[in-house]
Protein backbone atom coordinates (compact mmCIF):
# COMPACT_ATOMS: atom_id res chain seq x y z
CA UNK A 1 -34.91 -268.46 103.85
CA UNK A 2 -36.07 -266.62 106.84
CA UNK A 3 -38.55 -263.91 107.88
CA UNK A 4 -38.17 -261.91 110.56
CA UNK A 5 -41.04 -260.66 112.32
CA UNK A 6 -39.95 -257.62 114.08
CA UNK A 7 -41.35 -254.32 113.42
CA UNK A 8 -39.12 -251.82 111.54
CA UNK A 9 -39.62 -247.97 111.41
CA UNK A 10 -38.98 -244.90 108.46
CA UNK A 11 -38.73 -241.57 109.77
CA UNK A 12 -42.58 -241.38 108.54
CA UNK A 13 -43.71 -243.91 110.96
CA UNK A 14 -42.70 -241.96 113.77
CA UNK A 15 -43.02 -238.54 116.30
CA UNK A 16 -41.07 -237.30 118.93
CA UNK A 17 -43.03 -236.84 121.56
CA UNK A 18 -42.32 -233.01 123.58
CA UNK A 19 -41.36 -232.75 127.42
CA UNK A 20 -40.77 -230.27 129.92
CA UNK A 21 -37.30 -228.47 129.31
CA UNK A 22 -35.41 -225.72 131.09
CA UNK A 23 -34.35 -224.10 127.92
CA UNK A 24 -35.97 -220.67 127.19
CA UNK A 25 -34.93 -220.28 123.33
CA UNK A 26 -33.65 -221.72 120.61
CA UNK A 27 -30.12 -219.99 120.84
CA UNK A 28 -30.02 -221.67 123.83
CA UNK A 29 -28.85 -224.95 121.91
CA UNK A 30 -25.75 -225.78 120.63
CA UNK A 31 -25.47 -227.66 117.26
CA UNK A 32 -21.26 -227.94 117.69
CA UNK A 33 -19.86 -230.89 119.00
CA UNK A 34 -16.68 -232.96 119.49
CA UNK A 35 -15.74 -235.86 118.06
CA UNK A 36 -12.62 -238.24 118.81
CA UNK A 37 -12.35 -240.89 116.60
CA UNK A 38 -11.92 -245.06 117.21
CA UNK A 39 -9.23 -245.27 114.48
CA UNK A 40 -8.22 -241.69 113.36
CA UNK A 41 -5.69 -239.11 115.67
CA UNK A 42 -7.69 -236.04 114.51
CA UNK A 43 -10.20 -234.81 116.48
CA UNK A 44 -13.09 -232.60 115.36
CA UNK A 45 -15.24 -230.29 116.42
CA UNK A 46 -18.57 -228.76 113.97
CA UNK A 47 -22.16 -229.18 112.86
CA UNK A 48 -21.77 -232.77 111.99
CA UNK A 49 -24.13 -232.47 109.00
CA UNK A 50 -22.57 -233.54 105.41
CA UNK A 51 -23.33 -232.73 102.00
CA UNK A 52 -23.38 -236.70 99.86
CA UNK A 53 -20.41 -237.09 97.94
CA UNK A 54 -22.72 -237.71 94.63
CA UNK A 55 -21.52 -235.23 91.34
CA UNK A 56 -24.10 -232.62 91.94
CA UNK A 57 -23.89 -232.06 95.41
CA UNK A 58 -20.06 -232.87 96.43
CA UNK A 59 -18.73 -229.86 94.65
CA UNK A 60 -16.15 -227.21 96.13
CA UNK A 61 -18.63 -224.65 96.05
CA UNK A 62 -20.84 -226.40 98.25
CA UNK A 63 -18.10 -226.87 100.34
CA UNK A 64 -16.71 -223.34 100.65
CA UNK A 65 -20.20 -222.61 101.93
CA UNK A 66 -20.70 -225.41 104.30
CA UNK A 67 -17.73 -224.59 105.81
CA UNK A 68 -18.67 -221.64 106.59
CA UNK A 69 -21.32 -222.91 108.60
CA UNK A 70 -18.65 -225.56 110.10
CA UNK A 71 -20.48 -227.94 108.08
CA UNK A 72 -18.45 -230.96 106.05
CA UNK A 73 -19.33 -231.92 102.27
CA UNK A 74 -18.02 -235.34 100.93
CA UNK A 75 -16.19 -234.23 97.53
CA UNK A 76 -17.28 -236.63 95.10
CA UNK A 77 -14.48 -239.34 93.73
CA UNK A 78 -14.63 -237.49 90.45
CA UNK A 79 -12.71 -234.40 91.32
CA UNK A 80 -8.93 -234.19 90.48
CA UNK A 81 -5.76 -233.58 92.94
CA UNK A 82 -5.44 -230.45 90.76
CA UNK A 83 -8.67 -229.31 91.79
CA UNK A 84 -7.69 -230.00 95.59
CA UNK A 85 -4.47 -228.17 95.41
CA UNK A 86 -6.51 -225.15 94.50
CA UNK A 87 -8.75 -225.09 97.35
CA UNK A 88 -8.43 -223.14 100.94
CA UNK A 89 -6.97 -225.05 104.00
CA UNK A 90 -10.60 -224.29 105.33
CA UNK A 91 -12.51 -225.98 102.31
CA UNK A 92 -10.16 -229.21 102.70
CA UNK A 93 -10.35 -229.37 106.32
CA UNK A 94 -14.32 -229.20 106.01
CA UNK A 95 -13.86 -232.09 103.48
CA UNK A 96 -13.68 -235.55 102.63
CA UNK A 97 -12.10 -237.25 99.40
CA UNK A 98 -14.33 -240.08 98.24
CA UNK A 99 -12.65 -242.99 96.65
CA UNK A 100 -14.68 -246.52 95.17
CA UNK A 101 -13.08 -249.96 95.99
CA UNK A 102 -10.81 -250.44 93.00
CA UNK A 103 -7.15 -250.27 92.43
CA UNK A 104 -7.22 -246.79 90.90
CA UNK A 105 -9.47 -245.25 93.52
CA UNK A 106 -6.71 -246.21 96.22
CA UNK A 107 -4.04 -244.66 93.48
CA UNK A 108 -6.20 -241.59 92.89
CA UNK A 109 -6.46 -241.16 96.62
CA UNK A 110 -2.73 -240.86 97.27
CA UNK A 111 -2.38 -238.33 94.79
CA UNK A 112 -4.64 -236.50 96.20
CA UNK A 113 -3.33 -236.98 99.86
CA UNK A 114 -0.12 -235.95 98.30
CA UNK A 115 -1.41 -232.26 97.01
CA UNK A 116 -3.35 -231.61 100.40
CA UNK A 117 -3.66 -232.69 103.75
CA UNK A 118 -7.38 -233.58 103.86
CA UNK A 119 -8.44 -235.29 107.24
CA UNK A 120 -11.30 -237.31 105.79
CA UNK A 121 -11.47 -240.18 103.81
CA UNK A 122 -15.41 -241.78 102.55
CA UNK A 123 -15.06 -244.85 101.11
CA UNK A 124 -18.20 -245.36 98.88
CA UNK A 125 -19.93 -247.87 97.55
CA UNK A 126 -23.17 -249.16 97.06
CA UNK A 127 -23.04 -253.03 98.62
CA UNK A 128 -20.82 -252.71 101.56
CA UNK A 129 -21.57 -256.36 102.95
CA UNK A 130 -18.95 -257.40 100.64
CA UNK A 131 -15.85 -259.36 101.98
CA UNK A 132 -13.58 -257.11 99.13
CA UNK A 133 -15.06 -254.04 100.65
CA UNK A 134 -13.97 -255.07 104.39
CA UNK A 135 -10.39 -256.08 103.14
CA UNK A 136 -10.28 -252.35 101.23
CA UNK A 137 -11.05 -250.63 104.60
CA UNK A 138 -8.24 -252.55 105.97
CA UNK A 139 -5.60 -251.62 103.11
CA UNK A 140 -6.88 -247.93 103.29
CA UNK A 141 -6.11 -247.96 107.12
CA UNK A 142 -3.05 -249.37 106.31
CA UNK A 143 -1.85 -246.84 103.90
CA UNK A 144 -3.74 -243.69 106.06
CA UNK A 145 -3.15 -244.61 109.62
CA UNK A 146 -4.47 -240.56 110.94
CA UNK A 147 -6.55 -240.34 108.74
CA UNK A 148 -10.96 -240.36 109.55
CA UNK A 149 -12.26 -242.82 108.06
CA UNK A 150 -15.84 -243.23 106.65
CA UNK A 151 -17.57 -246.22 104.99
CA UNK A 152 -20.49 -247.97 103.99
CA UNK A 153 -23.14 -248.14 103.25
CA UNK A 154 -24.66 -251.22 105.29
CA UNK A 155 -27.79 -251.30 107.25
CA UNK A 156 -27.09 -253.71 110.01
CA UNK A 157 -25.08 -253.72 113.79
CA UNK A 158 -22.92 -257.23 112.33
CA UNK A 159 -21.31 -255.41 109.32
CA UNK A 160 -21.11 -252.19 110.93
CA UNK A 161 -19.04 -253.95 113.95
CA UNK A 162 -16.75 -255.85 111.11
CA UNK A 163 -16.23 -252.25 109.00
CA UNK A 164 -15.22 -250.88 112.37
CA UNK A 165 -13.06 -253.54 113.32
CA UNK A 166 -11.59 -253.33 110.31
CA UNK A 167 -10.21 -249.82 110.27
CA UNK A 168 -13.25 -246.91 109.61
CA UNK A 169 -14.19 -244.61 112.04
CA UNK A 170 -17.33 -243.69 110.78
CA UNK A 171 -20.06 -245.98 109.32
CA UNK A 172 -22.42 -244.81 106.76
CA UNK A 173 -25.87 -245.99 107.21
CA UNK A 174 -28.48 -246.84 104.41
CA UNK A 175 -29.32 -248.94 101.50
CA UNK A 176 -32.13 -247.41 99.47
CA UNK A 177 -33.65 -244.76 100.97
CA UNK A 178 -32.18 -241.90 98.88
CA UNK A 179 -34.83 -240.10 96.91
CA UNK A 180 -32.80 -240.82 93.80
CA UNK A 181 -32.03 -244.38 94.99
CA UNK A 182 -34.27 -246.86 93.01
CA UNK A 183 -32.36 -250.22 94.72
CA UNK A 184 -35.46 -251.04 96.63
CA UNK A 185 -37.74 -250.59 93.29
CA UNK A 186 -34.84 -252.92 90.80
CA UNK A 187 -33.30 -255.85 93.82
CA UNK A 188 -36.17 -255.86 96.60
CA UNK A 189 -33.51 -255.33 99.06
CA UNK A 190 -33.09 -252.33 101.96
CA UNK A 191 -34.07 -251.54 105.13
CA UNK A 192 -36.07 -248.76 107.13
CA UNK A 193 -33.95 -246.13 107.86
CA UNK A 194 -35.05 -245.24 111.32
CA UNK A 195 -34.23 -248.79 112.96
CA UNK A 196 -31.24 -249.14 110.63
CA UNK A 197 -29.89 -246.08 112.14
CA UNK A 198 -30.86 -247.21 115.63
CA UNK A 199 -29.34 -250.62 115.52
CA UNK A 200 -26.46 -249.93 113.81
CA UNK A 201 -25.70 -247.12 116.45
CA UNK A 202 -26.15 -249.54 119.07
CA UNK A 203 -23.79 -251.41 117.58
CA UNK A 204 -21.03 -248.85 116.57
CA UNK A 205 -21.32 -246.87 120.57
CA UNK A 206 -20.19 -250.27 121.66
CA UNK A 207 -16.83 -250.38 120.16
CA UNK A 208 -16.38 -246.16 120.24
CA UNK A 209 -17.20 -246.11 116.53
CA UNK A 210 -19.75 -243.21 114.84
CA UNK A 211 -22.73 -243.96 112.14
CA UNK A 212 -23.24 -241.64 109.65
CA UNK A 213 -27.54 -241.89 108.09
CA UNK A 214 -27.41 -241.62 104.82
CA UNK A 215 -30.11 -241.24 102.78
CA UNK A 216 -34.15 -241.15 103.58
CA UNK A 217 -34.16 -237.15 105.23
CA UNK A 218 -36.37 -234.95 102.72
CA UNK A 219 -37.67 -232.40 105.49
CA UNK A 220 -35.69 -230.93 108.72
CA UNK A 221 -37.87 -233.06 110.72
CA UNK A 222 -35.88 -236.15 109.64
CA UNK A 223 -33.05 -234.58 110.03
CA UNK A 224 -33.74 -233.90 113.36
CA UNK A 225 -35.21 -238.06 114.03
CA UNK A 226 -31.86 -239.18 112.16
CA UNK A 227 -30.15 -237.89 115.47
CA UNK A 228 -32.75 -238.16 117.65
CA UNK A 229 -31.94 -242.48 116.58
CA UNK A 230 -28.32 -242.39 117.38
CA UNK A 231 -26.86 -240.89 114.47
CA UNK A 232 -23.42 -239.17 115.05
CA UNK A 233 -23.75 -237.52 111.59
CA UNK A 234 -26.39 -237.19 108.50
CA UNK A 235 -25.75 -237.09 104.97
CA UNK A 236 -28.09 -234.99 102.69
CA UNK A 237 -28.08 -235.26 99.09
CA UNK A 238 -31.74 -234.70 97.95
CA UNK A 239 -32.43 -231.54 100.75
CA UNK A 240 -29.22 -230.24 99.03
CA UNK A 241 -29.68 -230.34 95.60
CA UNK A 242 -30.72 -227.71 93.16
CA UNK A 243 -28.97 -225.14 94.38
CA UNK A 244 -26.47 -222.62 93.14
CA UNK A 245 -23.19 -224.65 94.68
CA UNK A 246 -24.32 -227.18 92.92
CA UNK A 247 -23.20 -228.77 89.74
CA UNK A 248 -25.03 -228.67 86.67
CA UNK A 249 -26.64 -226.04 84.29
CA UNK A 250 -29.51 -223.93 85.71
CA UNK A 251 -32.31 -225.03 83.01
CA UNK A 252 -35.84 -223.58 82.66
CA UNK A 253 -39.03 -225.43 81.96
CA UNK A 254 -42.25 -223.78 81.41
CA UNK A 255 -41.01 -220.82 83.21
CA UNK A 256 -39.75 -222.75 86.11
CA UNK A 257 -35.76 -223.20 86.53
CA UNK A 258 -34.31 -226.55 87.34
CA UNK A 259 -30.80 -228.53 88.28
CA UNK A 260 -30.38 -231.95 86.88
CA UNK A 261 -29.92 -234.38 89.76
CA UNK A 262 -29.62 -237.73 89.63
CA UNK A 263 -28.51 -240.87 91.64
CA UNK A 264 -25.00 -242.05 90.97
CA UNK A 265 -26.06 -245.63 90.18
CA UNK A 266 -28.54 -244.32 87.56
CA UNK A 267 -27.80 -244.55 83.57
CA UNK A 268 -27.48 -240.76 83.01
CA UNK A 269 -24.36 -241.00 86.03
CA UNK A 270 -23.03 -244.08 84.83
CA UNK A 271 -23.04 -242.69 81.27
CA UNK A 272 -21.55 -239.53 82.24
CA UNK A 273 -19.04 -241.19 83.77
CA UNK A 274 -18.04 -244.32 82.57
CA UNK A 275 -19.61 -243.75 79.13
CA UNK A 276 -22.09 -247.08 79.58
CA UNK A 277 -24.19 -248.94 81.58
CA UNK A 278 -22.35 -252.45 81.74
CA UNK A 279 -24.11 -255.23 80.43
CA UNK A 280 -23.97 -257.11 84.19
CA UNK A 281 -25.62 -254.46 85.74
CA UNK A 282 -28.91 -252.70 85.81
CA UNK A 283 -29.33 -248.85 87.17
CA UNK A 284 -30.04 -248.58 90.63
CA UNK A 285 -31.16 -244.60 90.77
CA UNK A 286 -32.85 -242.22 88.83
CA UNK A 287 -33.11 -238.47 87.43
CA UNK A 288 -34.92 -235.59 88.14
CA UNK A 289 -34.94 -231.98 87.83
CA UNK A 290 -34.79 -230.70 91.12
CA UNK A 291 -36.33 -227.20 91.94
CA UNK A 292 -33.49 -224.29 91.52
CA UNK A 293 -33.44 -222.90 95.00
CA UNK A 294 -30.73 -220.27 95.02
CA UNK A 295 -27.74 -220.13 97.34
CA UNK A 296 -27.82 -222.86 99.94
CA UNK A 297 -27.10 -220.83 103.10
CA UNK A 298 -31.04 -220.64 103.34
CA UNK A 299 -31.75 -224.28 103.23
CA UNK A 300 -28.80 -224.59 106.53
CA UNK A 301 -30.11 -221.98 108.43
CA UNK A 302 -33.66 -223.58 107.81
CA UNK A 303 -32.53 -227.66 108.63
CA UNK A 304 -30.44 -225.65 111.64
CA UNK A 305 -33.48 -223.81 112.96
CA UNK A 306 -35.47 -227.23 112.77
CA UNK A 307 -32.77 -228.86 115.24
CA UNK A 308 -32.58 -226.17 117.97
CA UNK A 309 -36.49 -225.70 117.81
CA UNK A 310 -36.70 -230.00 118.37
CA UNK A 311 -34.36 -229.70 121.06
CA UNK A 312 -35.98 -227.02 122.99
CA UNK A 313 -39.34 -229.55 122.69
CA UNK A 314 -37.39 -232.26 124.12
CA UNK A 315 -34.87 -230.46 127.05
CA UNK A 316 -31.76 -230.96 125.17
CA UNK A 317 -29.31 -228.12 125.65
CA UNK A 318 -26.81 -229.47 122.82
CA UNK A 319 -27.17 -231.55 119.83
CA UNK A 320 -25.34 -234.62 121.69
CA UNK A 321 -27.86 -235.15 124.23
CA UNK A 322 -31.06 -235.18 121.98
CA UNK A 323 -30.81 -239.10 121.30
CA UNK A 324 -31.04 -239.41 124.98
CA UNK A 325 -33.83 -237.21 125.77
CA UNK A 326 -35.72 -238.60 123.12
CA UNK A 327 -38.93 -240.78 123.09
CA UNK A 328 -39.90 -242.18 119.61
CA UNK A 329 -44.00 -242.27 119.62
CA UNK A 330 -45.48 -244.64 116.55
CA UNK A 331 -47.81 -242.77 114.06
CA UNK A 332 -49.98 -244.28 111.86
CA UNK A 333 -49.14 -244.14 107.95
CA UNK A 334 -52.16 -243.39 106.72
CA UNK A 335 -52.02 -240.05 108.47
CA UNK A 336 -48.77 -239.28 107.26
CA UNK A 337 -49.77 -239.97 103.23
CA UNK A 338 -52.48 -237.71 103.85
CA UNK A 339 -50.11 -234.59 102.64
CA UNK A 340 -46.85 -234.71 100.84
CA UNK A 341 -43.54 -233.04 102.25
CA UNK A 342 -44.37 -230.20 99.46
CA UNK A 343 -48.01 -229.51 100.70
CA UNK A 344 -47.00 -229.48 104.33
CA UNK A 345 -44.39 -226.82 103.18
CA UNK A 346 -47.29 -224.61 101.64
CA UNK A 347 -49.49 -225.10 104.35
CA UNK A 348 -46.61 -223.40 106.63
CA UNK A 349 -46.29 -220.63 104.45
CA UNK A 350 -50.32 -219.81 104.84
């Protein structure tokens, strides 16, 4: 046993702190950006913001619409080839087809690659320190040479080299910081998001590689710190959810409609989809009923707005230069428990 005595950061513990800029407006900025790949031959050019690959979010809906936007939404690994082959070349090129670690996810993900020519793979599961998960990367880079590869999630700049090294592009960053993740809560393990994202940037820029933060952004502003750490791309599940695109039954409570939303380590996924929760195992999420927001074109344009706005405060002219023209100032956390995401979202509206 070991402690380490460094000090780690959450998005909550920190500001960005405003200098002088050149820029004039907002539409000055430019969100787009290029990305060539370590391992993959495609190259790619959007908003790299992704919708999480979890049932209620990673639909095709919320993909026609994020694509729109030249955004990308991880399909979740429960959708059929069928369902692929039905989709616009737009929708599947604005895509990625999520697969487990097992024997029948690697199946299920030929099939798949057979019906369509999607350019992204994720590669998803919860504990990606294990030595299985590193030899899957390497049989999926085997069987998918072109294709981009994304995996994860890990939370430090060792395992992030090794998933690298051993054939994904793309690294997905976080271990409980989902807001329907309860593995902190049920196996005391996880990490602060902010320095997990910085370090394991550090680590991936090294060898060409990308990071993807996954998990831990409930307002634009962390959003906006997610790249500000290094982040090449950001998942949203949570800022997503409830919408129209997504899955799920619009219910109504007490006058007020709702979409069920839950983590997909929780009983009422596991359940759903595997009819059980195995005896070996405990749930590692939980359910909610998320707010129904309407289409989600308003929540983009909003998380959008947020980005161009912090890089006009910081003299960054595209999206790719606001990591370097960003300085990190500590808050304390007292001040930042003072009002909830939800209050400070009222308090704007006043």
């Amino acid at each position: 046993m070991r402690i380490e005595s460094d000090i780690k950061l959450d998005f909550k513990d920190v500001l960005i702190r405003p200098k002088r800029s050149t820029l004039r407006s907002r539409s000055e900025v430019a969100l787009e950006r290029n990305f060539k790949f370590m391992h993959g031959n495609h190259t790619w050019r959007g908003i790299p913001i992704i919708a999480a690959n979890m049932d209620h979010t990673g639909t095709f809906n919320m993909a026609k619409t994020l694509a729109e936007h030249k955004l990308l939404t991880a399909i979740d690994k429960f959708a059929e080839p069928e369902e692929w082959q039905k989709q616009k070349k737009d929708v599947i090129q604005h895509s990625f087809a999520s697969a487990g670690s097992s024997s029948e996810d690697l199946t299920k993900l030929k099939a798949i690659m057979k019906k369509v020519n999607c350019p992204f793979i994720c590669l998803d599961i919860a504990n990606g320190y294990s030595e299985h998960f590193a030899d899957h990367v390497k049989r999926i880079r085997d069987a998918f040479p072109e294709k981009i590869i994304m995996a994860g999630n890990v939370v430090t700049g060792e395992m992030t080299e090794q998933l690298l090294l051993s054939g994904a592009d793309i690294i997905k960053v976080g271990i409980g910081p989902g807001s329907v993740c309860t593995t902190r809560v049920k196996t005391g393990v996880g990490y602060p998001q902010l320095s997990a994202i910085i370090e394991c940037a550090d680590a991936a820029h090294g060898l060409k590689g990308h990071v993807c933060a996954d998990g831990g952004c409930t307002v634009p502003g962390d959003v906006v710190k997610a790249f500000a750490a290094g982040a090449d791309f950001a998942m949203l599940g949570g800022m997503f959810a409830g919408h129209k695109e997504c899955s799920g039954d619009v219910i109504e409570i007490d006058g007020e409609k709702y979409k069920r939303f839950y983590g997909m380590s929780s009983a009422e996924a596991m359940h759903r989809h595997h009819g059980e929760v195995a005896e070996y195992r405990s749930s590692e999420g939980k359910s909610v009923n998320a707010p129904y927001r309407g289409p989600v074109s308003e929540t983009i344009l909003d998380i959008l707005g947020g980005l161009r706005s912090a890089c006009t405060y910081v003299g960054a002219n595209e999206l790719k230069y606001l990591s370097k023209c960003t300085t990190f100032i500590r808050v304390t956390q007292q001040l930042n428990e003072i009002y909830t995401p939800l209050q400070v979202s009222k308090m704007h509206d006043r």
